[in-house]
C-alpha atoms as a PDB file:
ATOM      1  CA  UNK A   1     120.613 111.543  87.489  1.00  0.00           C
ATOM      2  CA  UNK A   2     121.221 108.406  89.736  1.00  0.00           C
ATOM      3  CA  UNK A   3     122.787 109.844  93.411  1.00  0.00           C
ATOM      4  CA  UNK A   4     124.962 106.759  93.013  1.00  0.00           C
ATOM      5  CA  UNK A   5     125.627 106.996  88.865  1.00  0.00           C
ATOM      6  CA  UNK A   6     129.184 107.764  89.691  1.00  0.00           C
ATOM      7  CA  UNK A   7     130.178 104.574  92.226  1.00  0.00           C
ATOM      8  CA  UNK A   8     133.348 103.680  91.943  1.00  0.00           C
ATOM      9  CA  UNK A   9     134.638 106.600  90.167  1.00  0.00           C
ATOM     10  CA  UNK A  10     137.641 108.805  91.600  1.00  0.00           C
ATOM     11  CA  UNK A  11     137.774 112.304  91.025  1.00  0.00           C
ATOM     12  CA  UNK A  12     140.187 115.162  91.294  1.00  0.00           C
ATOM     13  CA  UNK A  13     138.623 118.494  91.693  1.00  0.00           C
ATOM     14  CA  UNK A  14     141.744 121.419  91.771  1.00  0.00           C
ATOM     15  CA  UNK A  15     141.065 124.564  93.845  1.00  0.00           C
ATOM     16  CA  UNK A  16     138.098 122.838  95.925  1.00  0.00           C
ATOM     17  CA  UNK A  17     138.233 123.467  99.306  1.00  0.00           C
ATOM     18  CA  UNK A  18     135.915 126.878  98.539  1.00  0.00           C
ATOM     19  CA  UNK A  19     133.035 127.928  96.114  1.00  0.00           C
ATOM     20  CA  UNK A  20     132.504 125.861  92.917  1.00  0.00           C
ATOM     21  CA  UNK A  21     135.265 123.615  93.248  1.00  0.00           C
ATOM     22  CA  UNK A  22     133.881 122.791  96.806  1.00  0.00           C
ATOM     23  CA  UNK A  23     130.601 122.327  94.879  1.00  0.00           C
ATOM     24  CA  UNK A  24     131.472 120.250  92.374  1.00  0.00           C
ATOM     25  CA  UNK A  25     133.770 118.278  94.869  1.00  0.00           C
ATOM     26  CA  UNK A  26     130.021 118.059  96.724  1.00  0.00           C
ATOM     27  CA  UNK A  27     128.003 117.010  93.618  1.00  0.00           C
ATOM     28  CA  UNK A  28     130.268 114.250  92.635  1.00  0.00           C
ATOM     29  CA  UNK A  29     130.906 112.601  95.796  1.00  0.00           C
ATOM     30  CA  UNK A  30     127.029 112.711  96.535  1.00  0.00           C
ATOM     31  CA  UNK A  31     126.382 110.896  93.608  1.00  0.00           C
ATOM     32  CA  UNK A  32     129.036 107.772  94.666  1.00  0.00           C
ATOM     33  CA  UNK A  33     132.671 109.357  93.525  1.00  0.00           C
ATOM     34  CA  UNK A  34     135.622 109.014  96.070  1.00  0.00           C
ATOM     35  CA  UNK A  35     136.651 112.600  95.266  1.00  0.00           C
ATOM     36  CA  UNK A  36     140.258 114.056  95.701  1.00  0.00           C
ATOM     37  CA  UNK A  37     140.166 118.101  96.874  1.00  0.00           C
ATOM     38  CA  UNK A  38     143.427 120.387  97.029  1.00  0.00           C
ATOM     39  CA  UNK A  39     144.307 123.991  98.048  1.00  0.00           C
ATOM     40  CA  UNK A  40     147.825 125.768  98.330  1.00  0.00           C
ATOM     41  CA  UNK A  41     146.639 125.762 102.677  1.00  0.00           C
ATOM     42  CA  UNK A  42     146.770 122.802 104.660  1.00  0.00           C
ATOM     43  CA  UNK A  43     143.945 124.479 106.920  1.00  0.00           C
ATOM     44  CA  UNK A  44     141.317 124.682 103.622  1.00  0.00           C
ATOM     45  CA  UNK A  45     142.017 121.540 102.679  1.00  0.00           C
ATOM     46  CA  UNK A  46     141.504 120.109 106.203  1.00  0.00           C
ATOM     47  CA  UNK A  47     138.077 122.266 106.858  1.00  0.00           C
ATOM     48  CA  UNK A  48     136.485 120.885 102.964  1.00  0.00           C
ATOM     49  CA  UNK A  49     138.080 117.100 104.008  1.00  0.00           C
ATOM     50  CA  UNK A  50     135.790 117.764 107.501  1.00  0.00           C
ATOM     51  CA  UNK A  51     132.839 119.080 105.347  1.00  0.00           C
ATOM     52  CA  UNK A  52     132.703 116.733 103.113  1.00  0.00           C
ATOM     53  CA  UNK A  53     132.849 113.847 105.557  1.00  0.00           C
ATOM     54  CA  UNK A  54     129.667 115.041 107.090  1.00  0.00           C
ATOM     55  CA  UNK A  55     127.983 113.871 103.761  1.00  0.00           C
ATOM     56  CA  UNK A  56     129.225 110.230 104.532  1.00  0.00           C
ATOM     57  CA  UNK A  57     131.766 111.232 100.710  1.00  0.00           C
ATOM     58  CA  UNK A  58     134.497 109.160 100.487  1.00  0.00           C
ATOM     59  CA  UNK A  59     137.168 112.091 100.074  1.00  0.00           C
ATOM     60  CA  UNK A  60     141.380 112.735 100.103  1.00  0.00           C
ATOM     61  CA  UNK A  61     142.453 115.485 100.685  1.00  0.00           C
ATOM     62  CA  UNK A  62     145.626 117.764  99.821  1.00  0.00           C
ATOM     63  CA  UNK A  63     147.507 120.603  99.217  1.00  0.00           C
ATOM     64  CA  UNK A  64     148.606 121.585  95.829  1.00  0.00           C
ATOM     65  CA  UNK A  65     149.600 124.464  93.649  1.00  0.00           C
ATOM     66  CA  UNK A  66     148.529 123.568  90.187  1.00  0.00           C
ATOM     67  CA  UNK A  67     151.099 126.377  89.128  1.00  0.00           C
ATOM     68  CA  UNK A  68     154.345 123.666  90.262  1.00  0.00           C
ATOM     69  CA  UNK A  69     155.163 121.081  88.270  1.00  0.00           C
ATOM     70  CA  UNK A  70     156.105 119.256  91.666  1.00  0.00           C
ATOM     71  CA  UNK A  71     152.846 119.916  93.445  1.00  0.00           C
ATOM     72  CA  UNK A  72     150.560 118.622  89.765  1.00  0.00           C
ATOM     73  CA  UNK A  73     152.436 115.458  89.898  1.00  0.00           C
ATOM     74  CA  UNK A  74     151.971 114.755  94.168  1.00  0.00           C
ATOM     75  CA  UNK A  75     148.380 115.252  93.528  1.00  0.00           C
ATOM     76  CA  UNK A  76     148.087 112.483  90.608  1.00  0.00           C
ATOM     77  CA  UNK A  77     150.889 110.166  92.274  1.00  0.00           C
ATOM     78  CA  UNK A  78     148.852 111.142  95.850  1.00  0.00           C
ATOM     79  CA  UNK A  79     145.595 109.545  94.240  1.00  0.00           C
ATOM     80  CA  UNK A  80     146.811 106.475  92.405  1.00  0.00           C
ATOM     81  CA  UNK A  81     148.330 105.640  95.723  1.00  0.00           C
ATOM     82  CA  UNK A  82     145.307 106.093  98.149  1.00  0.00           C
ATOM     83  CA  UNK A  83     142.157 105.725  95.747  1.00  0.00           C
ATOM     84  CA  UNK A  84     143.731 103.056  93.030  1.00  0.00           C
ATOM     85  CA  UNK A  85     143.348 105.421  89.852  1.00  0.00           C
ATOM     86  CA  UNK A  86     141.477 108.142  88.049  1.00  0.00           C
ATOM     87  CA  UNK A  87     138.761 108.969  86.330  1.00  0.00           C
ATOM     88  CA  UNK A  88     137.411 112.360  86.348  1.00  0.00           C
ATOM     89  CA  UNK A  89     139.890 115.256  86.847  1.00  0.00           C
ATOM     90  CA  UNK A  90     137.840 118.775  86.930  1.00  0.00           C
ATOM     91  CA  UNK A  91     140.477 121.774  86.778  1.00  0.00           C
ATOM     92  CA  UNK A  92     138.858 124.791  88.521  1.00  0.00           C
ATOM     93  CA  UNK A  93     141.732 126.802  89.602  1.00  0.00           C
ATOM     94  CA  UNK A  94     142.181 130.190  88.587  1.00  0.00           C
ATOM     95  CA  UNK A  95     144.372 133.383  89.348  1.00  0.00           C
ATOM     96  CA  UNK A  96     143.037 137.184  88.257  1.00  0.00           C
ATOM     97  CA  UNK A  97     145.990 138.810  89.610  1.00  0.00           C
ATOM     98  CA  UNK A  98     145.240 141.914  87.549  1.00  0.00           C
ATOM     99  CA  UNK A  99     142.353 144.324  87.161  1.00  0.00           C
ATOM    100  CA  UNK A 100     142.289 147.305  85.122  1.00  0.00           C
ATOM    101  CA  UNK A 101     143.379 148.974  81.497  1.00  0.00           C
ATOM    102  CA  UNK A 102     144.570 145.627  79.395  1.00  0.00           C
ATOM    103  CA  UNK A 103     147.615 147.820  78.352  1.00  0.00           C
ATOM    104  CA  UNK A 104     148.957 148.829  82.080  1.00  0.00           C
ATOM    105  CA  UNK A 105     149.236 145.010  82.539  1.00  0.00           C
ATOM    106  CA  UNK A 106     152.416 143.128  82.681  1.00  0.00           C
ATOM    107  CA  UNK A 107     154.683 140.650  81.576  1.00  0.00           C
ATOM    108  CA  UNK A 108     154.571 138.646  85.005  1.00  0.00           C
ATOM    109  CA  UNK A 109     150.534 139.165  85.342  1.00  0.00           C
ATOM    110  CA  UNK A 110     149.954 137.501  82.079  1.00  0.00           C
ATOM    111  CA  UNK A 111     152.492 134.796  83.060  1.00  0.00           C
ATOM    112  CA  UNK A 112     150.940 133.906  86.384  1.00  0.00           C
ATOM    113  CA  UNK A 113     147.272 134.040  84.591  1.00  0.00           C
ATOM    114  CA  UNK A 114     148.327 131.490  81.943  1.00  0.00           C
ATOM    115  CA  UNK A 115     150.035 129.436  84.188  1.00  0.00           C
ATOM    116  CA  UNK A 116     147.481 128.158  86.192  1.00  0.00           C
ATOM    117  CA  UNK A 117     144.058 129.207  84.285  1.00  0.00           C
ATOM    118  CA  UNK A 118     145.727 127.394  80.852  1.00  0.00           C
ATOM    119  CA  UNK A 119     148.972 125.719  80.752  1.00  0.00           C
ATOM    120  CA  UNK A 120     147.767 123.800  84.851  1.00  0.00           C
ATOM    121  CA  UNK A 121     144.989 122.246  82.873  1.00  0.00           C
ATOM    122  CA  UNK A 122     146.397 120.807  80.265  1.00  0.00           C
ATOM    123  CA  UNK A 123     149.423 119.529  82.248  1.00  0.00           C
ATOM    124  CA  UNK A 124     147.264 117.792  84.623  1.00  0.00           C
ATOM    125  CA  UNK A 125     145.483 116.314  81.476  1.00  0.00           C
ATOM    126  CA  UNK A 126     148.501 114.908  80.213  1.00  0.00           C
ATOM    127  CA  UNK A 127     149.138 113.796  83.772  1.00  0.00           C
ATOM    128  CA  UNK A 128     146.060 111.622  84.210  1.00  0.00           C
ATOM    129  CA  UNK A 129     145.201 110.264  80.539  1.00  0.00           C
ATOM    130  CA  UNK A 130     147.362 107.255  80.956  1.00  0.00           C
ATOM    131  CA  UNK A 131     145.500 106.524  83.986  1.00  0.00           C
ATOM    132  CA  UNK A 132     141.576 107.113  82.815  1.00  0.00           C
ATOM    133  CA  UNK A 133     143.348 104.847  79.876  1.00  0.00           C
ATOM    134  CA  UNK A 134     143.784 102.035  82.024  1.00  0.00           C
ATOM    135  CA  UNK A 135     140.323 102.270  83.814  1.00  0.00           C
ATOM    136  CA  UNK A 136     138.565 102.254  79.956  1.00  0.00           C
ATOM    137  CA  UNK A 137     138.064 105.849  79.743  1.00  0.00           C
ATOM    138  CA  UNK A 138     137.512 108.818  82.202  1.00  0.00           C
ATOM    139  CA  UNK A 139     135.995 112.782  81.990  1.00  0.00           C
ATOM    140  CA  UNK A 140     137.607 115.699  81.962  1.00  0.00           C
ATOM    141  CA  UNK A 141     135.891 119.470  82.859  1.00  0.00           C
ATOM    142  CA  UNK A 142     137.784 122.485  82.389  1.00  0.00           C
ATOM    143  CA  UNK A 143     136.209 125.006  84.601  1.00  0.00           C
ATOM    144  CA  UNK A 144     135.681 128.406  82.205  1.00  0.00           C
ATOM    145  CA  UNK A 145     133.723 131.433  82.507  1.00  0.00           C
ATOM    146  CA  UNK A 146     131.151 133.391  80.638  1.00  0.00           C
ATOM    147  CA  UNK A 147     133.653 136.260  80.205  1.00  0.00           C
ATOM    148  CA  UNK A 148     135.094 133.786  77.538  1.00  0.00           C
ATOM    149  CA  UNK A 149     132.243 135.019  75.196  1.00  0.00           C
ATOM    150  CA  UNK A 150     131.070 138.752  76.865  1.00  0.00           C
ATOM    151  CA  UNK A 151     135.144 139.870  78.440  1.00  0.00           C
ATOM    152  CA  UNK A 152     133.924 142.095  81.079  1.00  0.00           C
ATOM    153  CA  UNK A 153     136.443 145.684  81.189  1.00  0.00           C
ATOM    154  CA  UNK A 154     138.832 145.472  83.699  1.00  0.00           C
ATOM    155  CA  UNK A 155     139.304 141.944  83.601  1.00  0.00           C
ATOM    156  CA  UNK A 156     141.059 141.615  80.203  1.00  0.00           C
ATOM    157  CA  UNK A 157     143.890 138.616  81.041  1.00  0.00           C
ATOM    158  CA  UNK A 158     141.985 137.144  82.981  1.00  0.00           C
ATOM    159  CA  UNK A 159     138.627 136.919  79.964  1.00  0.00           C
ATOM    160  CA  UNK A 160     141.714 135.631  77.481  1.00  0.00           C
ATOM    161  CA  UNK A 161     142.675 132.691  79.768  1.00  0.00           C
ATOM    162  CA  UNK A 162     139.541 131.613  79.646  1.00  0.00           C
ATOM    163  CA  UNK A 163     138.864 131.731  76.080  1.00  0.00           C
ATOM    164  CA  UNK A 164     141.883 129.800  75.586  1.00  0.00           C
ATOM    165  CA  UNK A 165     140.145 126.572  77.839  1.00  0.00           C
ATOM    166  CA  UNK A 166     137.255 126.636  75.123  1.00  0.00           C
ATOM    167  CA  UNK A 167     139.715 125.717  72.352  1.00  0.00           C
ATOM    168  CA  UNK A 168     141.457 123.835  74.090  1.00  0.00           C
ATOM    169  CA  UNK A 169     138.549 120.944  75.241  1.00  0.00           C
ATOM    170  CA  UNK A 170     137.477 120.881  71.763  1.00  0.00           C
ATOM    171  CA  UNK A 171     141.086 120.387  70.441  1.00  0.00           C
ATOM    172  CA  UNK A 172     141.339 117.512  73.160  1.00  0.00           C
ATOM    173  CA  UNK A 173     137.846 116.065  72.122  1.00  0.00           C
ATOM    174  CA  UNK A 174     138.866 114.625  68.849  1.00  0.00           C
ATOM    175  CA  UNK A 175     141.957 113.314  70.803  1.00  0.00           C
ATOM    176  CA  UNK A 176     140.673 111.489  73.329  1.00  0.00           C
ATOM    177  CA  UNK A 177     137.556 110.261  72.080  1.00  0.00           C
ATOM    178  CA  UNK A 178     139.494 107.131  70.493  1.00  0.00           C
ATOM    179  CA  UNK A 179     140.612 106.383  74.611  1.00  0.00           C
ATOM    180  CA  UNK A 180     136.619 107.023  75.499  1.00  0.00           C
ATOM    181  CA  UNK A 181     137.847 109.845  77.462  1.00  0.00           C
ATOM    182  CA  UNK A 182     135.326 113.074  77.078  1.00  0.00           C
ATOM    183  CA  UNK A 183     136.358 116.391  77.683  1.00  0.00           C
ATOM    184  CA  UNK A 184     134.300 119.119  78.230  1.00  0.00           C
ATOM    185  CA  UNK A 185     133.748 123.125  79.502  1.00  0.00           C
ATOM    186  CA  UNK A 186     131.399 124.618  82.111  1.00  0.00           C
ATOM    187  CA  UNK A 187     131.331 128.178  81.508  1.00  0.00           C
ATOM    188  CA  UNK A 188     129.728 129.922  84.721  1.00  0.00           C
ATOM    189  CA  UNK A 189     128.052 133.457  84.808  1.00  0.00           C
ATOM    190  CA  UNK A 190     127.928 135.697  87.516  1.00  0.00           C
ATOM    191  CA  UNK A 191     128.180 132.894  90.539  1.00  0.00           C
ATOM    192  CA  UNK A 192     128.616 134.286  94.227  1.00  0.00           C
ATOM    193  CA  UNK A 193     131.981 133.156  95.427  1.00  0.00           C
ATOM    194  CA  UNK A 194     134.502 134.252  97.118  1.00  0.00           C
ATOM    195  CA  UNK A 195     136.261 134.823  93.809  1.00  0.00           C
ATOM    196  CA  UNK A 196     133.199 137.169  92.241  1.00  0.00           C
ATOM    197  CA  UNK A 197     132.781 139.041  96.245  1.00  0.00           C
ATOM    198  CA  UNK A 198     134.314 142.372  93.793  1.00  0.00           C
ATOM    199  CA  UNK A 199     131.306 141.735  92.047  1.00  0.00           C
ATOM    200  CA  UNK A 200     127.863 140.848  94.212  1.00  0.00           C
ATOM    201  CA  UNK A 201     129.270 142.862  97.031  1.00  0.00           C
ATOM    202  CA  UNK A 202     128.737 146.311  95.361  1.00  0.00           C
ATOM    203  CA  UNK A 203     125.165 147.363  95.197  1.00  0.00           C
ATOM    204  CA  UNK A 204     125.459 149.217  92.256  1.00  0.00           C
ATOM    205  CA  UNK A 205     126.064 146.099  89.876  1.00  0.00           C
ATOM    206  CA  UNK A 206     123.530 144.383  91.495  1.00  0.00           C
ATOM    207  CA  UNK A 207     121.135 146.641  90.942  1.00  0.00           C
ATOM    208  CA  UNK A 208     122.196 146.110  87.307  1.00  0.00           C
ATOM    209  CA  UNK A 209     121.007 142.844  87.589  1.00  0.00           C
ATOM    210  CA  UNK A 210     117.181 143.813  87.663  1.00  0.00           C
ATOM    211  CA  UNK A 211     117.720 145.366  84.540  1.00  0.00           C
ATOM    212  CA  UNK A 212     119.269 142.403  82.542  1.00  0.00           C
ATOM    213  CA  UNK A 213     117.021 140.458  80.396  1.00  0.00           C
ATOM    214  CA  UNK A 214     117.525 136.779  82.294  1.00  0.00           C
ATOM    215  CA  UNK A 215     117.430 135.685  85.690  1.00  0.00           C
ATOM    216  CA  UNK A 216     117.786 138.421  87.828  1.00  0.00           C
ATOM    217  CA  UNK A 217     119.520 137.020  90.272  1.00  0.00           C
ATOM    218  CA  UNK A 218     123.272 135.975  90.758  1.00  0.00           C
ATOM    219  CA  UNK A 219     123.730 132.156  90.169  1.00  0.00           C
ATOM    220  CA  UNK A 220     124.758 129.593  93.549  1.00  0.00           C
ATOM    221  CA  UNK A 221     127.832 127.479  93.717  1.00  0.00           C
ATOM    222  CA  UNK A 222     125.616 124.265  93.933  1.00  0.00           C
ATOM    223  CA  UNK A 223     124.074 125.370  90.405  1.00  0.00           C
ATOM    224  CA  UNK A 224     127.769 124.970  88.918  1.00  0.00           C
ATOM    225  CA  UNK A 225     128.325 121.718  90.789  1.00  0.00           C
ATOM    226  CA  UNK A 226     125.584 119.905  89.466  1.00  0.00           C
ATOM    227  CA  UNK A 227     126.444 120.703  85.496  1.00  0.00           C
ATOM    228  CA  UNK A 228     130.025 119.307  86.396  1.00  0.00           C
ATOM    229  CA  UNK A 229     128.490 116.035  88.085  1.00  0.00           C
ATOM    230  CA  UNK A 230     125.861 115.891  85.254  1.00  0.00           C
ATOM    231  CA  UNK A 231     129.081 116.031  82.740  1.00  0.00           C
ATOM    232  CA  UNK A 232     130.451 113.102  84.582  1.00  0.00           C
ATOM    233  CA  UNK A 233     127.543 111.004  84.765  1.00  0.00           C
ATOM    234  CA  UNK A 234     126.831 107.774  81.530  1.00  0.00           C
ATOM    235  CA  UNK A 235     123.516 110.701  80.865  1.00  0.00           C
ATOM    236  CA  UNK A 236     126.201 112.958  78.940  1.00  0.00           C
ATOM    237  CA  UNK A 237     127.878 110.021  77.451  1.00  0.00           C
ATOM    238  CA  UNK A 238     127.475 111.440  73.688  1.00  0.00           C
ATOM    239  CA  UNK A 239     128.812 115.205  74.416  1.00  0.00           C
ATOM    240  CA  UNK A 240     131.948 116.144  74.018  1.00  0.00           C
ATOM    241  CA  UNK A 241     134.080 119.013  72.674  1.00  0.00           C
ATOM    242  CA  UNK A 242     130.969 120.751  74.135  1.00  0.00           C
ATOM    243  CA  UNK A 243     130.903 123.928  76.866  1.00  0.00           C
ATOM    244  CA  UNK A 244     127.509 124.124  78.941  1.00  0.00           C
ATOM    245  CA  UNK A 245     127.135 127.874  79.563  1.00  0.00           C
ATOM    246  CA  UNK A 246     125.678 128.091  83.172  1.00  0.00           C
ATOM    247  CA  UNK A 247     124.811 132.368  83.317  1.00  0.00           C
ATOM    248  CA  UNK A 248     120.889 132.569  83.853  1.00  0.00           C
ATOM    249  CA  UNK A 249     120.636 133.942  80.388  1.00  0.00           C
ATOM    250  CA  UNK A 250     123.551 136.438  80.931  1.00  0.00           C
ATOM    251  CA  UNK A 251     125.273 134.548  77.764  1.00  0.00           C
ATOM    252  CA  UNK A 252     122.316 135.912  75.652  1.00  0.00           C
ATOM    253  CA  UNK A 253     122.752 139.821  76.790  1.00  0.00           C
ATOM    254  CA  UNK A 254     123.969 141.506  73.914  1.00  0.00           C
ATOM    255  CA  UNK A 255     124.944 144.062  76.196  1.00  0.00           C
ATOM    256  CA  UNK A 256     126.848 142.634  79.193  1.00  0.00           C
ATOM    257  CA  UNK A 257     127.272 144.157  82.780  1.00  0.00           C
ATOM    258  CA  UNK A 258     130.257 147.129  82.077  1.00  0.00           C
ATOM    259  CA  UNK A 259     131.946 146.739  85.532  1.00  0.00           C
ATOM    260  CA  UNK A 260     134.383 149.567  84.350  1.00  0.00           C
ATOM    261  CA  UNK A 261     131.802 152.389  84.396  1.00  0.00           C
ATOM    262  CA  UNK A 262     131.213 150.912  88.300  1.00  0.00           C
ATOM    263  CA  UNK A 263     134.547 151.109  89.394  1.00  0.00           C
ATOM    264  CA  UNK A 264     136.457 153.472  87.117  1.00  0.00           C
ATOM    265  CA  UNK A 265     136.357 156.620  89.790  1.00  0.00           C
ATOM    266  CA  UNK A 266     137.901 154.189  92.665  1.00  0.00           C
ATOM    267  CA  UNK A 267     141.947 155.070  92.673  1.00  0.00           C
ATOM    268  CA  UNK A 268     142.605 151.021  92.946  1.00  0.00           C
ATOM    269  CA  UNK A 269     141.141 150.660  89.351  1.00  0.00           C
ATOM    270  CA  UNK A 270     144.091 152.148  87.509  1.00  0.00           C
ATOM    271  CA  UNK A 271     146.864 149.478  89.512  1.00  0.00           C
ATOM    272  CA  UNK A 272     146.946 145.595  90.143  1.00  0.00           C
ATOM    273  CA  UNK A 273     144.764 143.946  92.190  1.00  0.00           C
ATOM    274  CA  UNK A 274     146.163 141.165  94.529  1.00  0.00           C
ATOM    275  CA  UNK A 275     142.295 139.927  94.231  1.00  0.00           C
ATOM    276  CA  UNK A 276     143.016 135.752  94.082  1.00  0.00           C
ATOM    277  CA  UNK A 277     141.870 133.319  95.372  1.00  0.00           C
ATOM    278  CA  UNK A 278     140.622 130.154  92.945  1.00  0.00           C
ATOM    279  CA  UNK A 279     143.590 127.700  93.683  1.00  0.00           C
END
């Protein structure tokens, strides 16, 4: 893939001032895109804008929770106005706001989970369709997860939101295909982020790892980045409606990691976690 196939493209990346959303915003712009990054903090927004500029990207930068109304349309109205339209949106943010028994969760975790892992990205969708309309077409990525095909104990909600983004690229497919816009899933594995840290910071999953059939090792940010820019880029032009599972083979475990077993005698593992962190 060309490092300048995407000149003259603009991108949005939500939730990007940290892990794959910082990646992707990394992958795209290195590759020619002026790329647009957001967080809810002024201060991550202003450290990835910094980053980023290091690179020589051409980048924008602001806040935004994808879970207001108010804040989705500032961050479209934000980039027509500085960067002249859209092309690519990638919608990355996420919220696990819960982590235990599926049954001991609540009314307002399931809200706040489909709020900004579902309902955000396909608001922002409608949002910027008009707009990849007027440039001839455009990309959209729906960042998913592998626990969309193996839901991992514990993390029930959370799994179901990101089912739900599957379906709903290859409902838009069909859709958009007529306006040459693609849309399309990445569904990472086990990726070390800040999001995952519950994850590759206790030794006793990792050791797990060595005994998984696949790569046994966890999977880097810049790994997720580069499926997102290669989504983007004239080489995928003919997929769409398609997710690219990224999980070093983890996808093909018939018997996925059981992070229950790991956690089930700590007293936290019963009650809501306040673990978020994606947006």
């Amino acid at each position: 893939m060309s490092q300048s196939s995407l000149n003259g493209k603009v991108a949005i990346v939500t939730a990007s001032t940290d892990g794959i959303g910082l990646a992707t915003a990394l992958a795209l712009g290195m590759r020619g895109a002026h790329v647009v990054v957001s967080s809810r903090r002024q201060a991550n927004v202003d450290k990835a804008v910094a980053l980023l500029r290091t690179h020589n990207i051409q980048v924008t930068g602001t806040t935004c929770n994808v879970g207001k109304g108010e804040d989705r349309e500032k961050l479209i109205q934000m980039t027509l106005d500085q960067c002249g339209g859209i092309d690519i949106l990638v919608s990355n943010a996420a919220v696990k706001p819960f982590f235990g028994n599926i049954l001991d969760s609540t009314e307002d975790d399931w809200d706040k989970i489909l709020s900004v892992n579902v309902k955000s990205a396909f608001l922002l969708t409608k949002l910027v369709v008009p707009h990849m309309e007027k440039r001839g077409g455009g990309n959209i990525v729906f960042v998913s997860s592998v626990t969309a095909y193996q839901p991992i104990q514990g993390l029930g909600p959370y799994c179901v939101s990101k089912t739900a983004l599957l379906d709903l690229s290859r409902v838009l497919a069909p859709e958009l295909a007529q306006s040459n816009i693609r849309v399309n899933c990445v569904a990472p594995g086990d990726i070390k982020t800040r999001f995952s840290a519950i994850l590759w910071k206790n030794e006793a999953i990792m050791d797990e790892f060595k005994n998984q059939p696949s790569i046994k090792r966890i999977g880097q940010v810049e790994e997720i980045g580069g499926v997102v820019a290669f989504l983007c880029s004239e080489e995928a032009s003919y997929i769409t409606g398609e997710t690219i599972t990224a999980s070093g083979g983890g996808a093909a475990n018939s018997e996925p990691l059981n992070i229950t077993e790991v956690f089930s005698d700590l007293p936290w593992f019963r009650f809501r976690s306040n673990y978020k962190c994606r947006n």
